[in-house]
C-alpha atoms as a PDB file:
ATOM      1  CA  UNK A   1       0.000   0.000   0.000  1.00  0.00           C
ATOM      2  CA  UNK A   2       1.442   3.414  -1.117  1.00  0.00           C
ATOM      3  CA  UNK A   3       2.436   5.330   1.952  1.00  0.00           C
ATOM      4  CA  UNK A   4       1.348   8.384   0.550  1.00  0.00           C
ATOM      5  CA  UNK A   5      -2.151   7.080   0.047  1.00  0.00           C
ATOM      6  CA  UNK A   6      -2.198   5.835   4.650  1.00  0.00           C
ATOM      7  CA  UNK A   7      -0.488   9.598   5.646  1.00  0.00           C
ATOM      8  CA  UNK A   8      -3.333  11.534   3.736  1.00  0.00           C
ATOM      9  CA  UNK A   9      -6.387   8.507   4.321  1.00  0.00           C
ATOM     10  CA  UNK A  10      -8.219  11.622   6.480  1.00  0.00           C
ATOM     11  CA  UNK A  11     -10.389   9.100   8.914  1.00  0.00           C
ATOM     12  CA  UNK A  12     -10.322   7.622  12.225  1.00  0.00           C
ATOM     13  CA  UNK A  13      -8.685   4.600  11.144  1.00  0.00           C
ATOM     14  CA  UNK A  14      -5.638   5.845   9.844  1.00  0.00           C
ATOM     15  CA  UNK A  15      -3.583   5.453  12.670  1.00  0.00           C
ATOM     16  CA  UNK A  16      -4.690   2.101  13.130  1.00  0.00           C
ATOM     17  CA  UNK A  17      -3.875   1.307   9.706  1.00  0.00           C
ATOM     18  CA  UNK A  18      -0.557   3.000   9.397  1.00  0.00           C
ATOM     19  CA  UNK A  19       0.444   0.613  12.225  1.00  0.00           C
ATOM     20  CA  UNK A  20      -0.593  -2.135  10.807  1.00  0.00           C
ATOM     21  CA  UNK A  21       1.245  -1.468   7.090  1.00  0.00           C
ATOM     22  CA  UNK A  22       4.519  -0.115   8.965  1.00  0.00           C
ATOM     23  CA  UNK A  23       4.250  -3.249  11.298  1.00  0.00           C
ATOM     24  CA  UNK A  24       4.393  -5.879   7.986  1.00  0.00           C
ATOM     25  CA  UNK A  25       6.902  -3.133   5.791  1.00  0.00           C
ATOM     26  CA  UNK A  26       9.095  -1.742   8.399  1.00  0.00           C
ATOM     27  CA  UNK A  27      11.999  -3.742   7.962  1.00  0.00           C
ATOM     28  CA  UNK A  28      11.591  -3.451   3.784  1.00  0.00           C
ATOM     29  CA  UNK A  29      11.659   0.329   4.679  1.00  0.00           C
ATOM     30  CA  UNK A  30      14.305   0.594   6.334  1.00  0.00           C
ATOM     31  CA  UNK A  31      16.326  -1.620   3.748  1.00  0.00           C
ATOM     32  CA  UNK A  32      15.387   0.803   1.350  1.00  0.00           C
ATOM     33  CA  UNK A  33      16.193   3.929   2.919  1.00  0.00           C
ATOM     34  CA  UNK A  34      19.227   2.425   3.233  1.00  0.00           C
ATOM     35  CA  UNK A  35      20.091   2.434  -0.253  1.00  0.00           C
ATOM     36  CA  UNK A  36      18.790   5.383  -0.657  1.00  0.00           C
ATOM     37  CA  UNK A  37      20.121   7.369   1.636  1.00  0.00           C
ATOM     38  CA  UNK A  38      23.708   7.911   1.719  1.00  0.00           C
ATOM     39  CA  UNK A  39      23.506   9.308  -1.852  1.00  0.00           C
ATOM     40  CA  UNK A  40      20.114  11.724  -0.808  1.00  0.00           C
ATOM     41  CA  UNK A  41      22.075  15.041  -1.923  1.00  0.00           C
ATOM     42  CA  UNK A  42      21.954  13.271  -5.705  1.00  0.00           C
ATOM     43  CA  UNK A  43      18.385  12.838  -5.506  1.00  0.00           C
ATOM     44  CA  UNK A  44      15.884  14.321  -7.312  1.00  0.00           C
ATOM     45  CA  UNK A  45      12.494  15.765  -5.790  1.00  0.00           C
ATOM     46  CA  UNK A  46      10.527  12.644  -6.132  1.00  0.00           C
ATOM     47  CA  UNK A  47      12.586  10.358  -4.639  1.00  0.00           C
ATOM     48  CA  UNK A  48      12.917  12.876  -2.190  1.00  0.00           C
ATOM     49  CA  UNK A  49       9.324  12.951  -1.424  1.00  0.00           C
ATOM     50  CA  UNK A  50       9.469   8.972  -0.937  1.00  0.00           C
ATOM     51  CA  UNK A  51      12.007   9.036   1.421  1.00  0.00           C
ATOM     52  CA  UNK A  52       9.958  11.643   3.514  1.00  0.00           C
ATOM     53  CA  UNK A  53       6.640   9.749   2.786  1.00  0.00           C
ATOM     54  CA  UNK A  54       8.573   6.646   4.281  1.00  0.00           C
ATOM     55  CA  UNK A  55      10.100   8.076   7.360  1.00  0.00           C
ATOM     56  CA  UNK A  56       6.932   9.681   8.184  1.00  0.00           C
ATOM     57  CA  UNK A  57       5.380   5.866   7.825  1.00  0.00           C
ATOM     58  CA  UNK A  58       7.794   4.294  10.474  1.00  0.00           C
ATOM     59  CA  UNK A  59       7.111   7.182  12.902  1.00  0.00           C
ATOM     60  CA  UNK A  60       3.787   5.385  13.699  1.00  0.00           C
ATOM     61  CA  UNK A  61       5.626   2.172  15.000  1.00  0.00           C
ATOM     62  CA  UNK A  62       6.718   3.633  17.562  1.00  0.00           C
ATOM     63  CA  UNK A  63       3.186   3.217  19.106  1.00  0.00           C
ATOM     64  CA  UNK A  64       3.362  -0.586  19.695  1.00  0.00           C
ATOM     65  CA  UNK A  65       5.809  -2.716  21.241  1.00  0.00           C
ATOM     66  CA  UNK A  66       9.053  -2.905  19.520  1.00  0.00           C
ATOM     67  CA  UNK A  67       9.212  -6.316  17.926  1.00  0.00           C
ATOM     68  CA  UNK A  68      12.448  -7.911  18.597  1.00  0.00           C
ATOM     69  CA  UNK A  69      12.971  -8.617  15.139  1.00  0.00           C
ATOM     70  CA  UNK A  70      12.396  -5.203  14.428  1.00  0.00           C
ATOM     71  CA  UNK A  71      15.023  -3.992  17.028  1.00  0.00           C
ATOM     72  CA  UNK A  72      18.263  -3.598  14.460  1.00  0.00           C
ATOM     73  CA  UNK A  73      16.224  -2.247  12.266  1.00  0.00           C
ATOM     74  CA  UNK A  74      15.162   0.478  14.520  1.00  0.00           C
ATOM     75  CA  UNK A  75      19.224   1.231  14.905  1.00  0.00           C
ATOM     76  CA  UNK A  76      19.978   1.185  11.381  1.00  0.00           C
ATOM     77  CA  UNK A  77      16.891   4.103  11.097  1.00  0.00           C
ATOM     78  CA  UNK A  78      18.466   6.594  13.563  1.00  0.00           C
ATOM     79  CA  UNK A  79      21.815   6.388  11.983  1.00  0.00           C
ATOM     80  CA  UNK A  80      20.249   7.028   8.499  1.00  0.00           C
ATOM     81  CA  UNK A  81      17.740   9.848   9.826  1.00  0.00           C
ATOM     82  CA  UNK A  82      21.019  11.374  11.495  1.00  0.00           C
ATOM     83  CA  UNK A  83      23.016  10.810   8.225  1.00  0.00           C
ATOM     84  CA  UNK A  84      19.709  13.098   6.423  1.00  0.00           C
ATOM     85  CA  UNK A  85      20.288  15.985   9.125  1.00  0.00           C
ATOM     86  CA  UNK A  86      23.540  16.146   8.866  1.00  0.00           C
ATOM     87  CA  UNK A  87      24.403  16.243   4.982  1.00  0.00           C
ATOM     88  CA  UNK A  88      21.646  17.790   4.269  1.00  0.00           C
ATOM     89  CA  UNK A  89      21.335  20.444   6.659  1.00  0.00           C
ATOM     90  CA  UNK A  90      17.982  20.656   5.902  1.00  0.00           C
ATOM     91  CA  UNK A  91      10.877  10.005  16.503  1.00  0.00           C
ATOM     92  CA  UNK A  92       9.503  10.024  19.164  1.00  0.00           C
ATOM     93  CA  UNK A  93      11.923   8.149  21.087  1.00  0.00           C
ATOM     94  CA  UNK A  94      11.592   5.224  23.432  1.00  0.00           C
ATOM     95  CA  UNK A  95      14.502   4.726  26.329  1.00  0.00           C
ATOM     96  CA  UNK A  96      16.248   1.446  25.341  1.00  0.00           C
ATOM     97  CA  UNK A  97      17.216   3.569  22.279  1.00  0.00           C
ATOM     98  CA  UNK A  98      18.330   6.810  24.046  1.00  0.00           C
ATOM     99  CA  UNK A  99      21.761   5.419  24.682  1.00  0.00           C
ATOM    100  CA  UNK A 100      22.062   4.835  21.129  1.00  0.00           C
ATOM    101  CA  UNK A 101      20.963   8.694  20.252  1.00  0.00           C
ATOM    102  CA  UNK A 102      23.389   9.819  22.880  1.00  0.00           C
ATOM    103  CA  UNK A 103      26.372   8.531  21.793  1.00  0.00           C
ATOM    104  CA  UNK A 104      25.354   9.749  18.221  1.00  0.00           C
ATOM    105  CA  UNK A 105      25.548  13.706  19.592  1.00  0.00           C
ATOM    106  CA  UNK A 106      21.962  14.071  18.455  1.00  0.00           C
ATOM    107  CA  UNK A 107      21.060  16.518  20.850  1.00  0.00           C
ATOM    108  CA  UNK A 108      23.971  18.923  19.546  1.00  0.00           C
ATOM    109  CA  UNK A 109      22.773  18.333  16.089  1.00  0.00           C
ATOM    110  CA  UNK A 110      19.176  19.465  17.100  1.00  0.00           C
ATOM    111  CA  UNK A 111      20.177  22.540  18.897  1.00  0.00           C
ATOM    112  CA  UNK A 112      21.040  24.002  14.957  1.00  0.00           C
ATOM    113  CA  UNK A 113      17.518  23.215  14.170  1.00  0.00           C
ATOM    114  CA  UNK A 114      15.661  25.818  17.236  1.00  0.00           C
ATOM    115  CA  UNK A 115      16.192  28.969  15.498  1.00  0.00           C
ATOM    116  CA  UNK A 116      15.374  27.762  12.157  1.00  0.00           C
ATOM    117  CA  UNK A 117      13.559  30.551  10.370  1.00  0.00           C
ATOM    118  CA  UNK A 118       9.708  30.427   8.950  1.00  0.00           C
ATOM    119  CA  UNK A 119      10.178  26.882   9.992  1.00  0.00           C
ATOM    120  CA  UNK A 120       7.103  26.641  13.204  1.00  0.00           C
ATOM    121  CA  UNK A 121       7.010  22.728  11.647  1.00  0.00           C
ATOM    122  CA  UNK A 122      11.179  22.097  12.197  1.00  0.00           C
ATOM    123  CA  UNK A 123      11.461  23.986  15.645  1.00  0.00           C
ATOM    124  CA  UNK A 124       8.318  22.307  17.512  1.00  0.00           C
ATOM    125  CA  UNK A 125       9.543  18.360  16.508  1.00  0.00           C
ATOM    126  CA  UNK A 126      12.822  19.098  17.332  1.00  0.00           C
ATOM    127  CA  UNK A 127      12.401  20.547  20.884  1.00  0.00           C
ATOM    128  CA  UNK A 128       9.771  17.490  20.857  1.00  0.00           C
ATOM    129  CA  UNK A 129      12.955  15.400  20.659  1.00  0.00           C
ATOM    130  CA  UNK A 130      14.671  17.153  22.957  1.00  0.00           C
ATOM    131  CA  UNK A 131      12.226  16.767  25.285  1.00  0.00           C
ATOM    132  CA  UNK A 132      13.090  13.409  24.754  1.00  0.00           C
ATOM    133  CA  UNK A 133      16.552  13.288  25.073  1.00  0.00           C
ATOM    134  CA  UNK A 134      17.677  15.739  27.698  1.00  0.00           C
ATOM    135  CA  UNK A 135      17.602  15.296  31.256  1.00  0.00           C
ATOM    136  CA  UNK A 136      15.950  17.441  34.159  1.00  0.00           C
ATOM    137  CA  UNK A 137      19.176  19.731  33.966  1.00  0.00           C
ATOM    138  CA  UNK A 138      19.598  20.114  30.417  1.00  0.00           C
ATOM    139  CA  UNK A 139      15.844  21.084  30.347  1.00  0.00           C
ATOM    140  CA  UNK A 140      16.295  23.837  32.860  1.00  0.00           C
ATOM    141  CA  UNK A 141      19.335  24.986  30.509  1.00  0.00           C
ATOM    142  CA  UNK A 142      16.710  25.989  27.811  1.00  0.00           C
ATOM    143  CA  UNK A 143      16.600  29.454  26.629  1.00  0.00           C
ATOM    144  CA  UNK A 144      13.398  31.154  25.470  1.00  0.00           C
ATOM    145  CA  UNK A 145      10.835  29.500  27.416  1.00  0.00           C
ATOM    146  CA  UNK A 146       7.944  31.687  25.799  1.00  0.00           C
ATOM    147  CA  UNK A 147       8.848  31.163  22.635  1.00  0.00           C
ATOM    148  CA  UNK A 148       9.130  27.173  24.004  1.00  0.00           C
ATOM    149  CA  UNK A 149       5.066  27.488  25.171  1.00  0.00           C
ATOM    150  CA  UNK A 150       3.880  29.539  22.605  1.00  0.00           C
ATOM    151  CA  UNK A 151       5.060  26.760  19.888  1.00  0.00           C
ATOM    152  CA  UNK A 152       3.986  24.229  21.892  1.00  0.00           C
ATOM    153  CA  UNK A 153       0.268  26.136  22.173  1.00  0.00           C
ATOM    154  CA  UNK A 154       0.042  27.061  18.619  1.00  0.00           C
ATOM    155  CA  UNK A 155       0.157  22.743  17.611  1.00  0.00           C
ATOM    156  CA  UNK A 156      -1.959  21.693  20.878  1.00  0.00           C
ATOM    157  CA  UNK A 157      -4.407  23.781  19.715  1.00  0.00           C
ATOM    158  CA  UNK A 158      -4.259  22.648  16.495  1.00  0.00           C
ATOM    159  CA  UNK A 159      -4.442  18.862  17.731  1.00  0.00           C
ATOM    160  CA  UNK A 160      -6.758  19.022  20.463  1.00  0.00           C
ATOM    161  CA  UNK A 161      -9.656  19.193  17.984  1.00  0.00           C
ATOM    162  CA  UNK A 162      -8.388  16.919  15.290  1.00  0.00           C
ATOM    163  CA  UNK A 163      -9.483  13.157  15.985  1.00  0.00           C
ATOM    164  CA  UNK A 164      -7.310  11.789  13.023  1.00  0.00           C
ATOM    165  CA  UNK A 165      -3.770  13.311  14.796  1.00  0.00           C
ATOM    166  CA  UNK A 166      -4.690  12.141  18.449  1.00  0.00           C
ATOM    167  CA  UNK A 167      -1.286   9.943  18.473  1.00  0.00           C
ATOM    168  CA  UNK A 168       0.468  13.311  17.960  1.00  0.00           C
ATOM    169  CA  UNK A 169      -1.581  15.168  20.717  1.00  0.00           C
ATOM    170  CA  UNK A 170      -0.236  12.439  23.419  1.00  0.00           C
ATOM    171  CA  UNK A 171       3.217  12.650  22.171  1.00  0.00           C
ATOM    172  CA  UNK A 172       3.012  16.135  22.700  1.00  0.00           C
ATOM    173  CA  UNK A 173       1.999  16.165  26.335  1.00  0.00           C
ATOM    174  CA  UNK A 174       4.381  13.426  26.826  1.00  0.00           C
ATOM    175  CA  UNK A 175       6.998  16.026  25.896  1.00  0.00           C
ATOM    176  CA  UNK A 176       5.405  18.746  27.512  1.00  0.00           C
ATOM    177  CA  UNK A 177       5.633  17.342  30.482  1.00  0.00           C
ATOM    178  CA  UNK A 178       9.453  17.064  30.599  1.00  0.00           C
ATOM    179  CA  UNK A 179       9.800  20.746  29.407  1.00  0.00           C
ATOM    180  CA  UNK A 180       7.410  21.357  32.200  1.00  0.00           C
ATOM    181  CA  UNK A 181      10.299  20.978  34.333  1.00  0.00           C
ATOM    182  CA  UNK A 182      11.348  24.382  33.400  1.00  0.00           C
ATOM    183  CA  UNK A 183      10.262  26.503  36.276  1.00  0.00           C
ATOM    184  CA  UNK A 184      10.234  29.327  33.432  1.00  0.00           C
ATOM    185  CA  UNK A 185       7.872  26.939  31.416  1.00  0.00           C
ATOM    186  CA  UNK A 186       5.370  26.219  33.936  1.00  0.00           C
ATOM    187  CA  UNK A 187       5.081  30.321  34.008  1.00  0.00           C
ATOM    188  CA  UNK A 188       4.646  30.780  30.983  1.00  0.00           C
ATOM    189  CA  UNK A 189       2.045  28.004  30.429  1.00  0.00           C
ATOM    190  CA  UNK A 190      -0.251  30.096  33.372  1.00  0.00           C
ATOM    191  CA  UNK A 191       0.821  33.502  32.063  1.00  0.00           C
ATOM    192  CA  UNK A 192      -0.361  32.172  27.944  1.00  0.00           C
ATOM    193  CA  UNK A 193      -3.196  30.342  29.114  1.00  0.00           C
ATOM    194  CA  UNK A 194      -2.208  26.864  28.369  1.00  0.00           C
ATOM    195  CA  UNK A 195      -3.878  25.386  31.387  1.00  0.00           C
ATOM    196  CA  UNK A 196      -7.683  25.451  29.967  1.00  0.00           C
ATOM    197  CA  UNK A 197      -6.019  23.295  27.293  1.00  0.00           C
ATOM    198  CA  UNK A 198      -4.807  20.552  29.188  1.00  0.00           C
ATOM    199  CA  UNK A 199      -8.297  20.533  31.886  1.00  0.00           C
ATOM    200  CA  UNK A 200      -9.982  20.056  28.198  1.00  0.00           C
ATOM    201  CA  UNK A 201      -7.828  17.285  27.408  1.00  0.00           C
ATOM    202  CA  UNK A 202      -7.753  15.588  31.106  1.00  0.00           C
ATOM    203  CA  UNK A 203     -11.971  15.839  31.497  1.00  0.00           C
ATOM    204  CA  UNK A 204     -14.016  16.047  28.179  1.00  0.00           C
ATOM    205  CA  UNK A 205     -15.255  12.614  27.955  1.00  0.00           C
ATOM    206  CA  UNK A 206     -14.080  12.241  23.768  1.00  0.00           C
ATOM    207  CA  UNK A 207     -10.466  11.834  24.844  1.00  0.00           C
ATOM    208  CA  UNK A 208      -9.473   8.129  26.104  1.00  0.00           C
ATOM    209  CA  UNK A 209      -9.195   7.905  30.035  1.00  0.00           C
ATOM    210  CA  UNK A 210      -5.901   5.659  29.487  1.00  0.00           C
ATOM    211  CA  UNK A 211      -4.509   7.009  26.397  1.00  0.00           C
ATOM    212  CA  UNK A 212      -4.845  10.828  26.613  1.00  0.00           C
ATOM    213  CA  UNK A 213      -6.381  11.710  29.813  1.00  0.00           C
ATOM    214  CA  UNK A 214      -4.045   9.940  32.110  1.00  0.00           C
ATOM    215  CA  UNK A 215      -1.094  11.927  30.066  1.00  0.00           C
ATOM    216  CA  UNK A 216      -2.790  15.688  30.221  1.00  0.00           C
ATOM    217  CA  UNK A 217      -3.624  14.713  34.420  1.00  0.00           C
ATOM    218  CA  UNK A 218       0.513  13.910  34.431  1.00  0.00           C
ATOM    219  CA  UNK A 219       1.377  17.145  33.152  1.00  0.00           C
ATOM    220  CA  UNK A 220      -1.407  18.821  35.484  1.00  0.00           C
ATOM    221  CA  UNK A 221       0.213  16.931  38.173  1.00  0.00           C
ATOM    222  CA  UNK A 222       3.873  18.430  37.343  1.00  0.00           C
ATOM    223  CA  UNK A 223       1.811  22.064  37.387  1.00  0.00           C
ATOM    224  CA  UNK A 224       0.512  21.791  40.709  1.00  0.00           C
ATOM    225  CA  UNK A 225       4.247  22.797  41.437  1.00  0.00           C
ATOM    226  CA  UNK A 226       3.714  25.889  40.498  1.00  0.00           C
ATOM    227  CA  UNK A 227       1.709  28.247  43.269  1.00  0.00           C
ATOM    228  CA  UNK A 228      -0.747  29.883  40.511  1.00  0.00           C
ATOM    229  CA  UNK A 229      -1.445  26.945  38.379  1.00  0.00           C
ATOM    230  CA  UNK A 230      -1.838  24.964  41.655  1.00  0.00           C
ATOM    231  CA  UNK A 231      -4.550  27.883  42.944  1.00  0.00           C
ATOM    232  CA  UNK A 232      -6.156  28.285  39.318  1.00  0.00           C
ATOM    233  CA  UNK A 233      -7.041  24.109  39.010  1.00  0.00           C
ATOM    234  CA  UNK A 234      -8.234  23.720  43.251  1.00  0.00           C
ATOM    235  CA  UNK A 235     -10.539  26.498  41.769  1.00  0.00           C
ATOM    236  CA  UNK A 236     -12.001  24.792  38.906  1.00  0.00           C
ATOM    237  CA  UNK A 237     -14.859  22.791  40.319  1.00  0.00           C
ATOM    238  CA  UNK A 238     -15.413  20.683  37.196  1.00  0.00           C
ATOM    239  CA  UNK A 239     -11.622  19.649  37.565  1.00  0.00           C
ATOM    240  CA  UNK A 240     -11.768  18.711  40.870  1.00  0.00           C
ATOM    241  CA  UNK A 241     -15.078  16.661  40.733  1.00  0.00           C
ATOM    242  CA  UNK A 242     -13.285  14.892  38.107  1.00  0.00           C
ATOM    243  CA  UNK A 243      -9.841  14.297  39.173  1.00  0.00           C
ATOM    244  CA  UNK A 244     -11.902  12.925  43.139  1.00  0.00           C
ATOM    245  CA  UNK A 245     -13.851  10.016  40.467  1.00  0.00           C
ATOM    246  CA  UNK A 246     -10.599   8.555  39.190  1.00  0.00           C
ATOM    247  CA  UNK A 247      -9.387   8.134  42.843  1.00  0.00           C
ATOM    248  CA  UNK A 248     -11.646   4.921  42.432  1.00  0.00           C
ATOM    249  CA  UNK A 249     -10.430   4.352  38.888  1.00  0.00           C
ATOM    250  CA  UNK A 250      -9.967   0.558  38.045  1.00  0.00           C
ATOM    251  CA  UNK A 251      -6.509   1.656  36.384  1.00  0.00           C
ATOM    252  CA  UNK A 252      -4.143   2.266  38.598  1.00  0.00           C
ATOM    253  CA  UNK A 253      -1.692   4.596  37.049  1.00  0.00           C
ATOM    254  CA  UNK A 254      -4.797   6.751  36.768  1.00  0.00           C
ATOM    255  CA  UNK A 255      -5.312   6.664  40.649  1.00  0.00           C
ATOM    256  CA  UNK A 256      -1.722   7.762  40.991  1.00  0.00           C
ATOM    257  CA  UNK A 257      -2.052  10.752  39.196  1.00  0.00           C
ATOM    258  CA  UNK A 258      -5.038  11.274  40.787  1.00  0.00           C
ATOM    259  CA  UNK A 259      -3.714  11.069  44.245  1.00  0.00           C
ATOM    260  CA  UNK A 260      -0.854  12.980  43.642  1.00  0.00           C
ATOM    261  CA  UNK A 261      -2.968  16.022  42.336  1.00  0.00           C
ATOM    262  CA  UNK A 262      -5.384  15.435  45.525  1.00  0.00           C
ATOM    263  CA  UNK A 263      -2.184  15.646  47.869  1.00  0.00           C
ATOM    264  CA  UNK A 264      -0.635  18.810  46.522  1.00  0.00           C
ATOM    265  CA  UNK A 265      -4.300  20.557  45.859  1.00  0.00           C
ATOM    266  CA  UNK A 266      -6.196  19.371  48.716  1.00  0.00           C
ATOM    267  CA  UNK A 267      -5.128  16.573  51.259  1.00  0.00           C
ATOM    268  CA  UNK A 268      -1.283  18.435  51.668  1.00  0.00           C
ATOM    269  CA  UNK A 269      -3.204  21.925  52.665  1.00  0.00           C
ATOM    270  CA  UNK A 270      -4.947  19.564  55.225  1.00  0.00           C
ATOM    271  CA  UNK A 271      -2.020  17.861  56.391  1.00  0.00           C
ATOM    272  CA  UNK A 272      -0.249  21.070  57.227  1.00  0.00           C
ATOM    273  CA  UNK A 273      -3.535  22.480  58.993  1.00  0.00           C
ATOM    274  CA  UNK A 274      -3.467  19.049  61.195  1.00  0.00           C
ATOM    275  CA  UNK A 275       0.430  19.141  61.921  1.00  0.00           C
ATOM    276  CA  UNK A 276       0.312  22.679  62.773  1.00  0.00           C
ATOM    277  CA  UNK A 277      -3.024  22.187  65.326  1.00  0.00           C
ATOM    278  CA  UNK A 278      -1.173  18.966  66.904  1.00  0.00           C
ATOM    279  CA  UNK A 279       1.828  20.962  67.443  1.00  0.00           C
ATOM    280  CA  UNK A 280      -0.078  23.439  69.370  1.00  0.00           C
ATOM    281  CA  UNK A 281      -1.493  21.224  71.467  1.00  0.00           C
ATOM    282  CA  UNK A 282       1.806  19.659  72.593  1.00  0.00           C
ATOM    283  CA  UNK A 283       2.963  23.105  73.451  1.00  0.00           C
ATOM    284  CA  UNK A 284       0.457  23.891  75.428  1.00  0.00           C
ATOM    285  CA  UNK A 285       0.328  20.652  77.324  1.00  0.00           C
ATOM    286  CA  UNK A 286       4.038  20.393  77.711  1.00  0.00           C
ATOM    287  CA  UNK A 287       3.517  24.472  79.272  1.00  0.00           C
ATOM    288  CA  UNK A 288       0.563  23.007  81.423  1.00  0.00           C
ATOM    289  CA  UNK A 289       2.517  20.297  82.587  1.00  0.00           C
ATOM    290  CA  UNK A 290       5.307  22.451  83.147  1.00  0.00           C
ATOM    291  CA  UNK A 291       3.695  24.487  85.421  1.00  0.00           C
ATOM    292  CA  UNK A 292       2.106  21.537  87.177  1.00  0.00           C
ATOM    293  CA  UNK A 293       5.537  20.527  87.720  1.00  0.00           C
ATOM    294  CA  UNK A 294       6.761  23.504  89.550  1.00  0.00           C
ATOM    295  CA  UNK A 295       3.388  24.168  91.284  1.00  0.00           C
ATOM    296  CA  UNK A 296       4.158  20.405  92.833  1.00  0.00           C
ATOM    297  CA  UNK A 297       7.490  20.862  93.479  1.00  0.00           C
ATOM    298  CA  UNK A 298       7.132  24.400  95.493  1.00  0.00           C
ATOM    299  CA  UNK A 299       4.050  22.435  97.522  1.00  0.00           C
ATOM    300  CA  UNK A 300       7.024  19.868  98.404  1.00  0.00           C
ATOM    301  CA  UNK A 301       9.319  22.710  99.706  1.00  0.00           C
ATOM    302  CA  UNK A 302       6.734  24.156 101.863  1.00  0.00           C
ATOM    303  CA  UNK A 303       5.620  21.016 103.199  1.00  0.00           C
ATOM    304  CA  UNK A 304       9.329  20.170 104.029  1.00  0.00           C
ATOM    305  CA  UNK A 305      10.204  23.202 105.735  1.00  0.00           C
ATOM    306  CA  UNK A 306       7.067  23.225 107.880  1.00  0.00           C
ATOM    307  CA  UNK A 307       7.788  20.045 109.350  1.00  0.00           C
END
């Protein structure tokens, strides 16, 4: 089936197919990016357009489990997707191939790609991959974090509404959530009003409980970090409600999030109130008792001396 033909099939099925075709093709694709490849600077515009068409294909594998037959082939793609953005100059990644990526300098290579001009398209996927990539303190090493949440705003809203791209909107919490990190970034996603986004995503009943809600609730969980965003959510009654039903979720993961949202929005506040209540109550018993102490031991002295 002509790739081309599965990335513009416009219907809630396409996904589902495009898994299906890359899942029986993958390793034929890969063979023949690799001959085509090394020589892509030779190539003219159709061939080209294959290649792209192809690589676009694969991307969608990365949504099931990683056959193991599939595993070398999956190796063979990052070196020849590096080989592209390097001699050109023109993946959403899972962890037992990070090591891989690492060693390759990929992040370094993507770092030429964030200021790319009139390019919206080039500078969201690659800070997408960075997301990816970088740890908790090469995140916080980020520079421009409005420009960061204002990318990352523009596409949400474009995906939030599109049932045919819903793989892409869970990729893109995914990754939002790491950037989220970002002290800077959390700001910014209160100050450009990115939060009504994600309590869409986590509550309106169209999006999956396991496969986008629990992801939008994750990143609304890393948010509740943040003093404002925290107030702005224990405000929203419709949130709350919500987020209190999936404490008795049958998926567990789900009641995590859930709890951990409770405990920094609700049940922490309570704590704290509790702790600081007991602790007065010790201090004023230990002061009673204190002066019980000395009231006894002065009655002792008195007695003594009298007799």
């Amino acid at each position: 089936m002509c790739p081309h033909y599965i990335l513009y099939y416009w219907s809630k099925q396409r996904e589902e197919v495009a898994q299906k075709v890359c899942d029986k093709m993958f390793n034929f694709y890969v063979e023949t990016l690799e001959s085509l490849v090394p020589d892509i600077a030779e190539r003219n515009e159709p061939i080209v357009r294959c290649l792209r068409q192809i690589i676009a294909l694969i991307c969608y594998i990365d949504s099931n489990e990683i056959k193991v037959e599939h595993y070398e082939f999956h190796l063979k793609t990052i070196d020849l997707v590096l080989h592209v953005l390097t001699s050109a100059d023109n993946l959403f990644v899972r962890k037992d191939r990070r090591n891989k990526l690492f060693s390759k300098g990929l992040s370094q290579i993507l770092l030429r790609y964030i200021n790319a001009k009139h390019a919206g398209h080039v500078q969201f996927n690659t800070y997408r991959i960075l997301a990816v990539l970088m740890n908790e303190t090469d995140i916080k090493t980020l520079t421009k974090p409005r420009k960061i949440t204002a990318l990352f705003k523009t596409f949400f809203e474009k995906l939030i509404d599109d049932p045919y791209r819903q793989l892409r909107l869970r990729s893109t919490l995914i990754c939002l959530k790491t950037l989220a990190q970002h002290g800077e970034i959390k700001h910014e996603m209160v100050a450009q009003d990115v939060l009504p986004l994600l309590i869409r995503c986590a509550t309106e009943p169209k999006f999956d409980v396991v496969q986008r809600q629990k992801y939008s609730l994750g990143l609304l969980w890393t948010m509740t970090f943040n003093d404002e965003a925290a107030t702005i959510l224990k405000e929203n009654q419709k949130f709350m409600a919500h987020v209190k039903l999936l404490l008795r979720s049958d998926e567990q993961d789900l009641r995590k999030v859930a709890d951990g949202i409770m405990w920094k929005l609700d049940k922490k506040a309570q704590f704290m109130a509790k702790q600081e209540r007991d602790q007065s109550v010790i201090q004023v018993l230990a002061s009673s008792t204190y002066k019980y102490d000395i009231t006894i031991k002065i009655y002792v002295v008195k007695y003594e001396i009298s007799l």
